[in-house]
Protein backbone atom coordinates (compact mmCIF):
# COMPACT_ATOMS: atom_id res chain seq x y z
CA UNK A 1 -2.10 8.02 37.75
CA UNK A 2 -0.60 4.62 37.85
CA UNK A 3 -2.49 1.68 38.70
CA UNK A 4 -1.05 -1.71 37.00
CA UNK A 5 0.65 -3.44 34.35
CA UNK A 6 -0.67 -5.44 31.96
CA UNK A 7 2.23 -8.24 30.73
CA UNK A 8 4.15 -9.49 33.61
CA UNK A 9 2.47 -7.09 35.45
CA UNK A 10 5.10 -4.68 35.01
CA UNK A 11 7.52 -6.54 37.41
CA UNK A 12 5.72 -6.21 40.17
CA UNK A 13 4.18 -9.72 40.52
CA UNK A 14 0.88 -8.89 40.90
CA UNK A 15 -1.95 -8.26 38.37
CA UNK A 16 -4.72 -5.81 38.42
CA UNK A 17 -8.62 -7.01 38.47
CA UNK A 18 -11.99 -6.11 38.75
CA UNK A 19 -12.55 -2.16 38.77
CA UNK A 20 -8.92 -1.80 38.91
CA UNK A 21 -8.03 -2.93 35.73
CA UNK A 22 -10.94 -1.70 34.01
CA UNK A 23 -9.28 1.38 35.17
CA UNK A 24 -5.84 0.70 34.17
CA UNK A 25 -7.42 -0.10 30.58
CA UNK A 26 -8.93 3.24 30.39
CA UNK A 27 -5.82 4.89 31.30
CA UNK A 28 -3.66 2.56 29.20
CA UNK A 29 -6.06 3.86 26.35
CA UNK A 30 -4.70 6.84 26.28
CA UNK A 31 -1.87 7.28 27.97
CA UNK A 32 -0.18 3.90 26.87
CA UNK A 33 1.83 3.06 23.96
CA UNK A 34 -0.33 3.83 20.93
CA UNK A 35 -2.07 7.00 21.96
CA UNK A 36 0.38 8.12 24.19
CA UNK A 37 3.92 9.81 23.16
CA UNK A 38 7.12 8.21 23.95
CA UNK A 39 5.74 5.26 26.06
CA UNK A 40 5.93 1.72 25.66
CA UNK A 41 4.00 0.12 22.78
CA UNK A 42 3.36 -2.71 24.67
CA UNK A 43 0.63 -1.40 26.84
CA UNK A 44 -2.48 0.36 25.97
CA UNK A 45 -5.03 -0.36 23.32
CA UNK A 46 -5.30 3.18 22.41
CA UNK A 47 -8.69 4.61 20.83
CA UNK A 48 -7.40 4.92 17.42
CA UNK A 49 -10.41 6.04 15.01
CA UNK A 50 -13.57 4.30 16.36
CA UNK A 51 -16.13 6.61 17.33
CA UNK A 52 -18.09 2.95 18.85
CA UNK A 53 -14.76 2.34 20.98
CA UNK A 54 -14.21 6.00 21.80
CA UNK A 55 -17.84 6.20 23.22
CA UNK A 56 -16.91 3.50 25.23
CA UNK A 57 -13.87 4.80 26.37
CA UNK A 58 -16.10 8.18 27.28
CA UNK A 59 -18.35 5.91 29.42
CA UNK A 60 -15.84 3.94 31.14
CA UNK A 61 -13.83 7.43 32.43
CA UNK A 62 -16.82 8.80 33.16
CA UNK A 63 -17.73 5.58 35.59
CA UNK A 64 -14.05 5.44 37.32
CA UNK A 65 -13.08 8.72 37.66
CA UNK A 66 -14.29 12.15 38.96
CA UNK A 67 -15.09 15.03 36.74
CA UNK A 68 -12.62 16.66 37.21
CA UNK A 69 -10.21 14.18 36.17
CA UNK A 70 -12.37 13.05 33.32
CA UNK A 71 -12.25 16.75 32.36
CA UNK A 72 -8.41 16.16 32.06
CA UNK A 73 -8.42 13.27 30.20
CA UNK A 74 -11.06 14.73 27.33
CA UNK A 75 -8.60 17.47 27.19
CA UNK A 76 -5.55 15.02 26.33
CA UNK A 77 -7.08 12.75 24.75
CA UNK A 78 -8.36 15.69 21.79
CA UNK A 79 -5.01 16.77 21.77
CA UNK A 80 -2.95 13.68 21.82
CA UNK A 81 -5.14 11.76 19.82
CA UNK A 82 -6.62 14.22 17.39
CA UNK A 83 -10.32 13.55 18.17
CA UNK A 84 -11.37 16.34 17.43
CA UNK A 85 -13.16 15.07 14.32
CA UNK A 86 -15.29 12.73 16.36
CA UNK A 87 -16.81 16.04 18.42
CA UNK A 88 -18.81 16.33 15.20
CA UNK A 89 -20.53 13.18 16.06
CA UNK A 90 -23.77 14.01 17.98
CA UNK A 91 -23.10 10.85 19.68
CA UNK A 92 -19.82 11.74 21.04
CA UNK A 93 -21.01 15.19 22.50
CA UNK A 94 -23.55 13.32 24.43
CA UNK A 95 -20.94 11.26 25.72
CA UNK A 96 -18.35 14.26 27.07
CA UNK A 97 -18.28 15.96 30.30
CA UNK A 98 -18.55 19.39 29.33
CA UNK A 99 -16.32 22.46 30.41
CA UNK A 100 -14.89 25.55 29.63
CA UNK A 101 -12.18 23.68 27.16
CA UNK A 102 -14.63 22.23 25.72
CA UNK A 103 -16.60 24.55 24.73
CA UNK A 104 -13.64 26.75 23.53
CA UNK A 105 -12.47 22.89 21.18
CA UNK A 106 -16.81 22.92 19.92
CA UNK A 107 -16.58 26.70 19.30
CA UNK A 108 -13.26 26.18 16.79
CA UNK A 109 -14.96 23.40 14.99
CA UNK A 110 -17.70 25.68 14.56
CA UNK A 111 -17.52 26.10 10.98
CA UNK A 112 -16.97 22.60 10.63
CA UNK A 113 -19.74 21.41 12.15
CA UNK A 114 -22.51 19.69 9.90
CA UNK A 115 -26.63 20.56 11.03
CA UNK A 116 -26.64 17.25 12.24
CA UNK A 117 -24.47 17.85 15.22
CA UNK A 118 -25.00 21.57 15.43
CA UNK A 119 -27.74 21.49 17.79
CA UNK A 120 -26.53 18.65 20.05
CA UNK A 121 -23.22 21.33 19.99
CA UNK A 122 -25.76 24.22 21.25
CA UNK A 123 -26.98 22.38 23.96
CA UNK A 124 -23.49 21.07 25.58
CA UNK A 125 -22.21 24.87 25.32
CA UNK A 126 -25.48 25.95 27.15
CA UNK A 127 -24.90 23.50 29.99
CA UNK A 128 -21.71 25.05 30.89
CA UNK A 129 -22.80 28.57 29.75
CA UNK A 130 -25.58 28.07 32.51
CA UNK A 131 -23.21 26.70 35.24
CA UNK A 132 -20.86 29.37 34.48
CA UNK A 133 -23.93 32.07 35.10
CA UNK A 134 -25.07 30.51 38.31
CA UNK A 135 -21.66 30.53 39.73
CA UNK A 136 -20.76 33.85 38.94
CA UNK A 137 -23.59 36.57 38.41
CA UNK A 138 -24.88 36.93 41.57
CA UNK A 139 -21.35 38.29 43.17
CA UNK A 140 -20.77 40.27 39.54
CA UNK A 141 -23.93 41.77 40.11
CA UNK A 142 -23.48 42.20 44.03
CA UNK A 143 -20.33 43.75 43.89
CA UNK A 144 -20.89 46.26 40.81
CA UNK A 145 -24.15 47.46 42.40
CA UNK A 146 -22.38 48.18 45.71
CA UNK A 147 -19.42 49.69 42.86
CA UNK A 148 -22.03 52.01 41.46
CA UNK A 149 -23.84 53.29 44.26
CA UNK A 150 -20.40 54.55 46.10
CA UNK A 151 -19.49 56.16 42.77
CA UNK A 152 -22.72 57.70 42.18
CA UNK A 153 -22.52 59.34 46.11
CA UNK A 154 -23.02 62.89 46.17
CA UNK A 155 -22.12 65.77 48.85
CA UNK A 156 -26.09 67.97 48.59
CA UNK A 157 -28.17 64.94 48.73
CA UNK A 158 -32.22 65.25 49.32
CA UNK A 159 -33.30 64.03 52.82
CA UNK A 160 -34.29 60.26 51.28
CA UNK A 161 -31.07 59.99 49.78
CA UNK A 162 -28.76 60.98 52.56
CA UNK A 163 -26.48 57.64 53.62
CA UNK A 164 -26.27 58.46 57.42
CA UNK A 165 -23.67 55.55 58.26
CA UNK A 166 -20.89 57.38 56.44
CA UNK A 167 -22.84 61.05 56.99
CA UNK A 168 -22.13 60.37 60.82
CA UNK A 169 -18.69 59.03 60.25
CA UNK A 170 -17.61 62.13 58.30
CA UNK A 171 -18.75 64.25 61.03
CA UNK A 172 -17.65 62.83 64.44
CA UNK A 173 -15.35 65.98 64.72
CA UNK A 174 -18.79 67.59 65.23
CA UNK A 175 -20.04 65.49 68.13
CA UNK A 176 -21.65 67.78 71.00
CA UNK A 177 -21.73 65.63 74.17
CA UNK A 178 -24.04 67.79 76.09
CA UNK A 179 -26.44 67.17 73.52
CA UNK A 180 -25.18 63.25 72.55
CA UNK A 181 -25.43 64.11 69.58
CA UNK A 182 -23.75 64.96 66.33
CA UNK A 183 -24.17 68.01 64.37
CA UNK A 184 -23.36 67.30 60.66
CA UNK A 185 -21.57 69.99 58.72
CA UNK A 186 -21.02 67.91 55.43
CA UNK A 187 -23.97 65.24 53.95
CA UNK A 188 -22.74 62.53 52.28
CA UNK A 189 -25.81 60.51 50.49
CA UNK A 190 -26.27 58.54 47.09
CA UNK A 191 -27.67 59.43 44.14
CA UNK A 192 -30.91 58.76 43.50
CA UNK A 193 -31.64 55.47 42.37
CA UNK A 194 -30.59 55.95 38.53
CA UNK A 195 -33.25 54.83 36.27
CA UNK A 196 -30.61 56.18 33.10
CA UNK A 197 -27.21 54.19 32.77
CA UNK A 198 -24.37 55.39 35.27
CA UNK A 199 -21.42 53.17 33.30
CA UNK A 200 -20.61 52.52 29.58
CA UNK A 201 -18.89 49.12 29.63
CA UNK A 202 -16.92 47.36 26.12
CA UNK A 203 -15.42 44.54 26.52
CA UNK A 204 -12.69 44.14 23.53
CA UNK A 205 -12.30 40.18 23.47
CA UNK A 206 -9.16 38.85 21.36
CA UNK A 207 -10.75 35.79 19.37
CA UNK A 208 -7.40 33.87 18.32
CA UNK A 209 -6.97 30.36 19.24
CA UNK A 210 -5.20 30.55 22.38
CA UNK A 211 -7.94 32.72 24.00
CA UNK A 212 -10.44 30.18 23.59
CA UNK A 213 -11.61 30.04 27.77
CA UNK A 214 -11.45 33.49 27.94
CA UNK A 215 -13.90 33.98 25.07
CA UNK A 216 -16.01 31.78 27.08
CA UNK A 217 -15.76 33.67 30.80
CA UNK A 218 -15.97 37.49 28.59
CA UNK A 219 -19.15 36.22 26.70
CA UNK A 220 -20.72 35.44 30.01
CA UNK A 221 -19.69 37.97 32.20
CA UNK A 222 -21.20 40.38 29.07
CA UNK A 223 -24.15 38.95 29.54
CA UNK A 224 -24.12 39.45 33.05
CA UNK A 225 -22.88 42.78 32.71
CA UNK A 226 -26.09 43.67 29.52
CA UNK A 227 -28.47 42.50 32.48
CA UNK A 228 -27.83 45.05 34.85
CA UNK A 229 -30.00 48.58 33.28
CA UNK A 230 -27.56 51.00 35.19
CA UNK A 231 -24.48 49.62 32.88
CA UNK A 232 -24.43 49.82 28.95
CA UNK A 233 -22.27 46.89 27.46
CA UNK A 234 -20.71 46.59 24.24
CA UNK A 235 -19.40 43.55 23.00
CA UNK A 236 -17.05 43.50 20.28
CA UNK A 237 -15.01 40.34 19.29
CA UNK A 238 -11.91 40.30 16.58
CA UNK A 239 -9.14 38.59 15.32
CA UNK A 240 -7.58 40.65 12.03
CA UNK A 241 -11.34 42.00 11.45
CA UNK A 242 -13.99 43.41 14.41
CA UNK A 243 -17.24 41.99 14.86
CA UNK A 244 -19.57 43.37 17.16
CA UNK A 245 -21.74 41.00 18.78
CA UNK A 246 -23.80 43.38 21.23
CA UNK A 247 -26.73 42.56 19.99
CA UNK A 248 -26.72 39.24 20.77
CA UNK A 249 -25.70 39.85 24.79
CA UNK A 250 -29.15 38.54 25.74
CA UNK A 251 -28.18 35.22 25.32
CA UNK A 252 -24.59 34.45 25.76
CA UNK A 253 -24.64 31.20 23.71
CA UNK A 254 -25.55 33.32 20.56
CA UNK A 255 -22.42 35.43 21.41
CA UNK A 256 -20.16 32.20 21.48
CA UNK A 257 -21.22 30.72 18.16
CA UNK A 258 -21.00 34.34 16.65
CA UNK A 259 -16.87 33.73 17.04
CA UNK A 260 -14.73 32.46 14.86
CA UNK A 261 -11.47 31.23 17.15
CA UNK A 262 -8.03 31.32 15.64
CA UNK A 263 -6.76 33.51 12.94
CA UNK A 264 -4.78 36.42 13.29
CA UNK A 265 -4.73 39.93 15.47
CA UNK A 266 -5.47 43.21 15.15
CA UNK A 267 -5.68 45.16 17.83
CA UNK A 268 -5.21 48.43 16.44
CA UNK A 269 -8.36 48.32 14.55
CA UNK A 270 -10.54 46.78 16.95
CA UNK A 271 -9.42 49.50 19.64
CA UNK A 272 -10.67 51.96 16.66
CA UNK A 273 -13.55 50.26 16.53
CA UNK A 274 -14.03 50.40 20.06
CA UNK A 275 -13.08 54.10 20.74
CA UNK A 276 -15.30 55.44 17.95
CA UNK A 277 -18.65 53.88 20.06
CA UNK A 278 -17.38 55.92 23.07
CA UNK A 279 -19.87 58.70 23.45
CA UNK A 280 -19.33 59.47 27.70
CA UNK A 281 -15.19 58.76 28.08
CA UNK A 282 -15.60 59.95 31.91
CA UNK A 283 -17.77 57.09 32.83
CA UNK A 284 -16.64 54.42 30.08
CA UNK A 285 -14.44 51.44 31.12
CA UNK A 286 -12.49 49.79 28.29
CA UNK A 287 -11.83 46.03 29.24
CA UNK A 288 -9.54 44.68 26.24
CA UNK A 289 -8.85 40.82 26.95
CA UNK A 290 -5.58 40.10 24.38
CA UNK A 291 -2.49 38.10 24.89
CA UNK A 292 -1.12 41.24 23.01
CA UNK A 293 -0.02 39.72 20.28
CA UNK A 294 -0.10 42.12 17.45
CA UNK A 295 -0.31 41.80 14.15
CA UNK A 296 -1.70 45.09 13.21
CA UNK A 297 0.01 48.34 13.71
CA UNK A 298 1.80 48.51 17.76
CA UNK A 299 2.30 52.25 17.38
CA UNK A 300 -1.23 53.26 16.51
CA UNK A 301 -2.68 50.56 19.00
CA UNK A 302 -0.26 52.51 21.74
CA UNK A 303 -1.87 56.07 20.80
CA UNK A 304 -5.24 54.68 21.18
CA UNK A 305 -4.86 53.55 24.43
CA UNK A 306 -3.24 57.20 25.40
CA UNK A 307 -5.57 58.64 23.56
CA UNK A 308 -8.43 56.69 25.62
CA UNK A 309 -6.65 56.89 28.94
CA UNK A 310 -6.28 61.13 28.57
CA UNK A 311 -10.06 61.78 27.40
CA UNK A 312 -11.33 59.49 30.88
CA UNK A 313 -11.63 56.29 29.93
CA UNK A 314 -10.84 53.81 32.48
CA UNK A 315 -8.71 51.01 30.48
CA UNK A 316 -8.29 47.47 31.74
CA UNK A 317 -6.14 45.37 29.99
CA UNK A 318 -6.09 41.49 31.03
CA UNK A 319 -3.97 38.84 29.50
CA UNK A 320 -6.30 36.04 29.81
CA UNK A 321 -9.76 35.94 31.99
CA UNK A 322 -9.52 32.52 33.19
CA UNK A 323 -8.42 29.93 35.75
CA UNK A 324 -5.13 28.67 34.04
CA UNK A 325 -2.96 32.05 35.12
CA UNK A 326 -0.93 33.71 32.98
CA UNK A 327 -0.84 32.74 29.39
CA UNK A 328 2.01 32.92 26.83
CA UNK A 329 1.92 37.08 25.99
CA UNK A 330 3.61 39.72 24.14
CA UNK A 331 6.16 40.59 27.32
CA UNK A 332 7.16 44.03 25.05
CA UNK A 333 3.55 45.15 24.51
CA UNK A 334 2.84 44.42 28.17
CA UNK A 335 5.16 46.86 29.37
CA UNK A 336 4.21 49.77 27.24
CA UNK A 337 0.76 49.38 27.89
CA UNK A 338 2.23 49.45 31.99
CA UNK A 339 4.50 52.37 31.18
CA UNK A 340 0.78 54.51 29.88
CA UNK A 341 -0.66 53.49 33.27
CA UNK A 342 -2.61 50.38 32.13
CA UNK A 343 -1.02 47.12 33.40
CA UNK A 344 -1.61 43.91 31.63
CA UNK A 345 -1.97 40.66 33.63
CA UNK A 346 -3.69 38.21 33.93
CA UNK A 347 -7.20 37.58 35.53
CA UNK A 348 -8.94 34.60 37.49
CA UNK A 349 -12.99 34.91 36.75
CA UNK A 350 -13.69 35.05 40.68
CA UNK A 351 -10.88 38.29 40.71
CA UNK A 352 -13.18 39.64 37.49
CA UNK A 353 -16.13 41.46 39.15
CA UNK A 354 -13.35 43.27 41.50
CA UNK A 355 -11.45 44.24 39.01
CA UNK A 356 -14.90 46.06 37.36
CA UNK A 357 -16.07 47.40 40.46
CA UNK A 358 -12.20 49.14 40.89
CA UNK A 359 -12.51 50.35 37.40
CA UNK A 360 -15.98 51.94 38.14
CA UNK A 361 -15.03 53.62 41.44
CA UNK A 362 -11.91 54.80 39.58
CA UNK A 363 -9.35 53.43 42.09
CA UNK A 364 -5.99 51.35 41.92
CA UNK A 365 -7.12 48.05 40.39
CA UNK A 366 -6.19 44.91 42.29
CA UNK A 367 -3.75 43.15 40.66
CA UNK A 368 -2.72 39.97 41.48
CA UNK A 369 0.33 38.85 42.36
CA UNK A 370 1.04 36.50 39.44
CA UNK A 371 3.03 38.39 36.92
């Protein structure tokens, strides 16, 4: 994004007005000498430490650019020009456009944050917490249900149950064509419509630092998942100790501010954790979301996983669960957990509810082509 000069108009002759150099101002804020790295110090004003000029500067994006640039900008402007500190300002979270990065920047300042600004906090991470739900639950839900019912199809169904589309299908070998008609030697119907849970579900969500978005996309999808009565979700969160937040699944934003991102990694004992709660292994899916990254003990963590894998347990392991594609991972890990049948890689949240819906049908799992 370049728009002008300021002195001499950077050679070109001509200087910027109006709109355009309000724009050039914003840009030169931030991306200009004193807040930017390695540029000239003539140009740009920076923001230095003025929460009154930064929610200006907020303002002024938000008027010349679209979100999705401003979005951007928030994003280098916290890590270029350390504002993090001002996010503790009620003021200033008025001010932001809110996203998933942002949340993930609030929910690490969490401890941080004084009462004052705690609530203004809350209601930014519910705005995208909201979005995120009305984007995304009504496929999750769509596809799983459809995931469910083929899984829970049986061969002696009762008369009500019977699924005649595929019933007729599976017995076109049997068609008599002086009668037009076909003679079924094999139903094929679903079960009835479970009012007990057909799935166990845990999602195993690695809370260090660089997972921050996917703590944000796993907390809602759990509480998309917690919605639906014919799947039991767990929801366990850890960095080098295991907190389980299922309790809290009714209301996603309780989940998020029940983290505590960065730290270190353990996921030896938060598979532990996780495999002791496992009551039905034949119709439990393990989702662990990890850059793999292990500071506990790799051997042990490796056994689980067998251990897991041999008893029934369908075990998805994703890298990240978020738009950005593959993170920075453990490349060794990966490849063990490959070599015991459970690829790592990473996950977009659109790819998400068709990566469940594989898991619950028990077929290949559709992964992308990315790693």
């Amino acid at each position: 994004m370049v728009l002008g000069g300021e002195r001499g108009a950077d050679g070109t002759g001509h200087a910027l007005t109006g709109r355009d150099a309000a724009m050039d101002g914003a840009l030169s804020a931030l991306y200009g000498g004193s807040g930017g790295q390695g540029t000239s110090k003539e140009r740009g004003a920076g923001l230095g430490a003025s929460a009154p000029g930064v929610a200006r500067w907020l303002g002024d994006i938000r008027t010349y650019f679209p979100s999705s640039v401003v979005q951007v900008m928030q994003r280098d402007a916290i890590d270029r020009l350390g504002l993090s500190a001002l996010l503790l300002e009620p003021e200033m979270l008025e001010a932001v456009e809110a996203d998933v990065h942002l949340v993930g920047t609030l929910l690490s300042l969490n401890k941080a944050m004084p009462e004052t600004t705690r609530e203004t906090a809350r209601m930014v991470v519910r705005k995208v917490v909201e979005d995120l739900e009305k984007r995304l639950a009504t496929r999750t839900k769509a596809t799983l249900t459809g995931a469910l019912d083929r899984s829970a199809r049986i061969s002696r169904p009762r008369h009500r149950d019977i699924d005649w589309d595929r019933t007729i299908r599976a017995n076109l070998k049997n068609y008599l064509p002086e009668y037009g008609t076909v003679v079924p030697d094999r139903l094929v119907g679903y079960g009835r419509a479970a009012q007990s849970v057909k799935k166990d579900v845990v999602l195993c969500i690695d809370q260090s630092g660089s997972m921050a978005a996917s703590v944000v996309y796993a907390s809602v999808f759990g509480a998309v998942l917690a919605s639906m009565r014919s799947i039991a979700t767990r929801l366990v969160v850890f960095d080098t100790a295991v907190v389980d937040l299922t309790d809290r699944l009714d209301d996603p934003v309780d989940v998020l501010f029940g983290t505590q991102l960065g730290g270190g990694t353990d996921i030896n004992r938060a598979l532990a954790y996780c495999q002791s709660q496992i009551t039905r292994p034949a119709d439990t899916v393990v989702v662990l979301i990890s850059d793999l990254y292990e500071g506990g003990i790799r051997d042990e963590m490796l056994k689980r996983v067998a251990a897991m894998k041999a008893s029934g347990v369908q075990f998805v392991a994703l890298l990240a669960l978020s738009d950005e594609g593959a993170p920075a991972y453990d490349h060794e890990h990966a490849a063990a957990l490959s070599a015991l049948g459970a690829p790592a890689f990473a996950c977009t949240p659109d790819l998400f509810p068709e990566i469940m819906a594989a898991a619950v049908e028990k077929r290949a799992l559709p992964i992308p082509d990315t790693l």
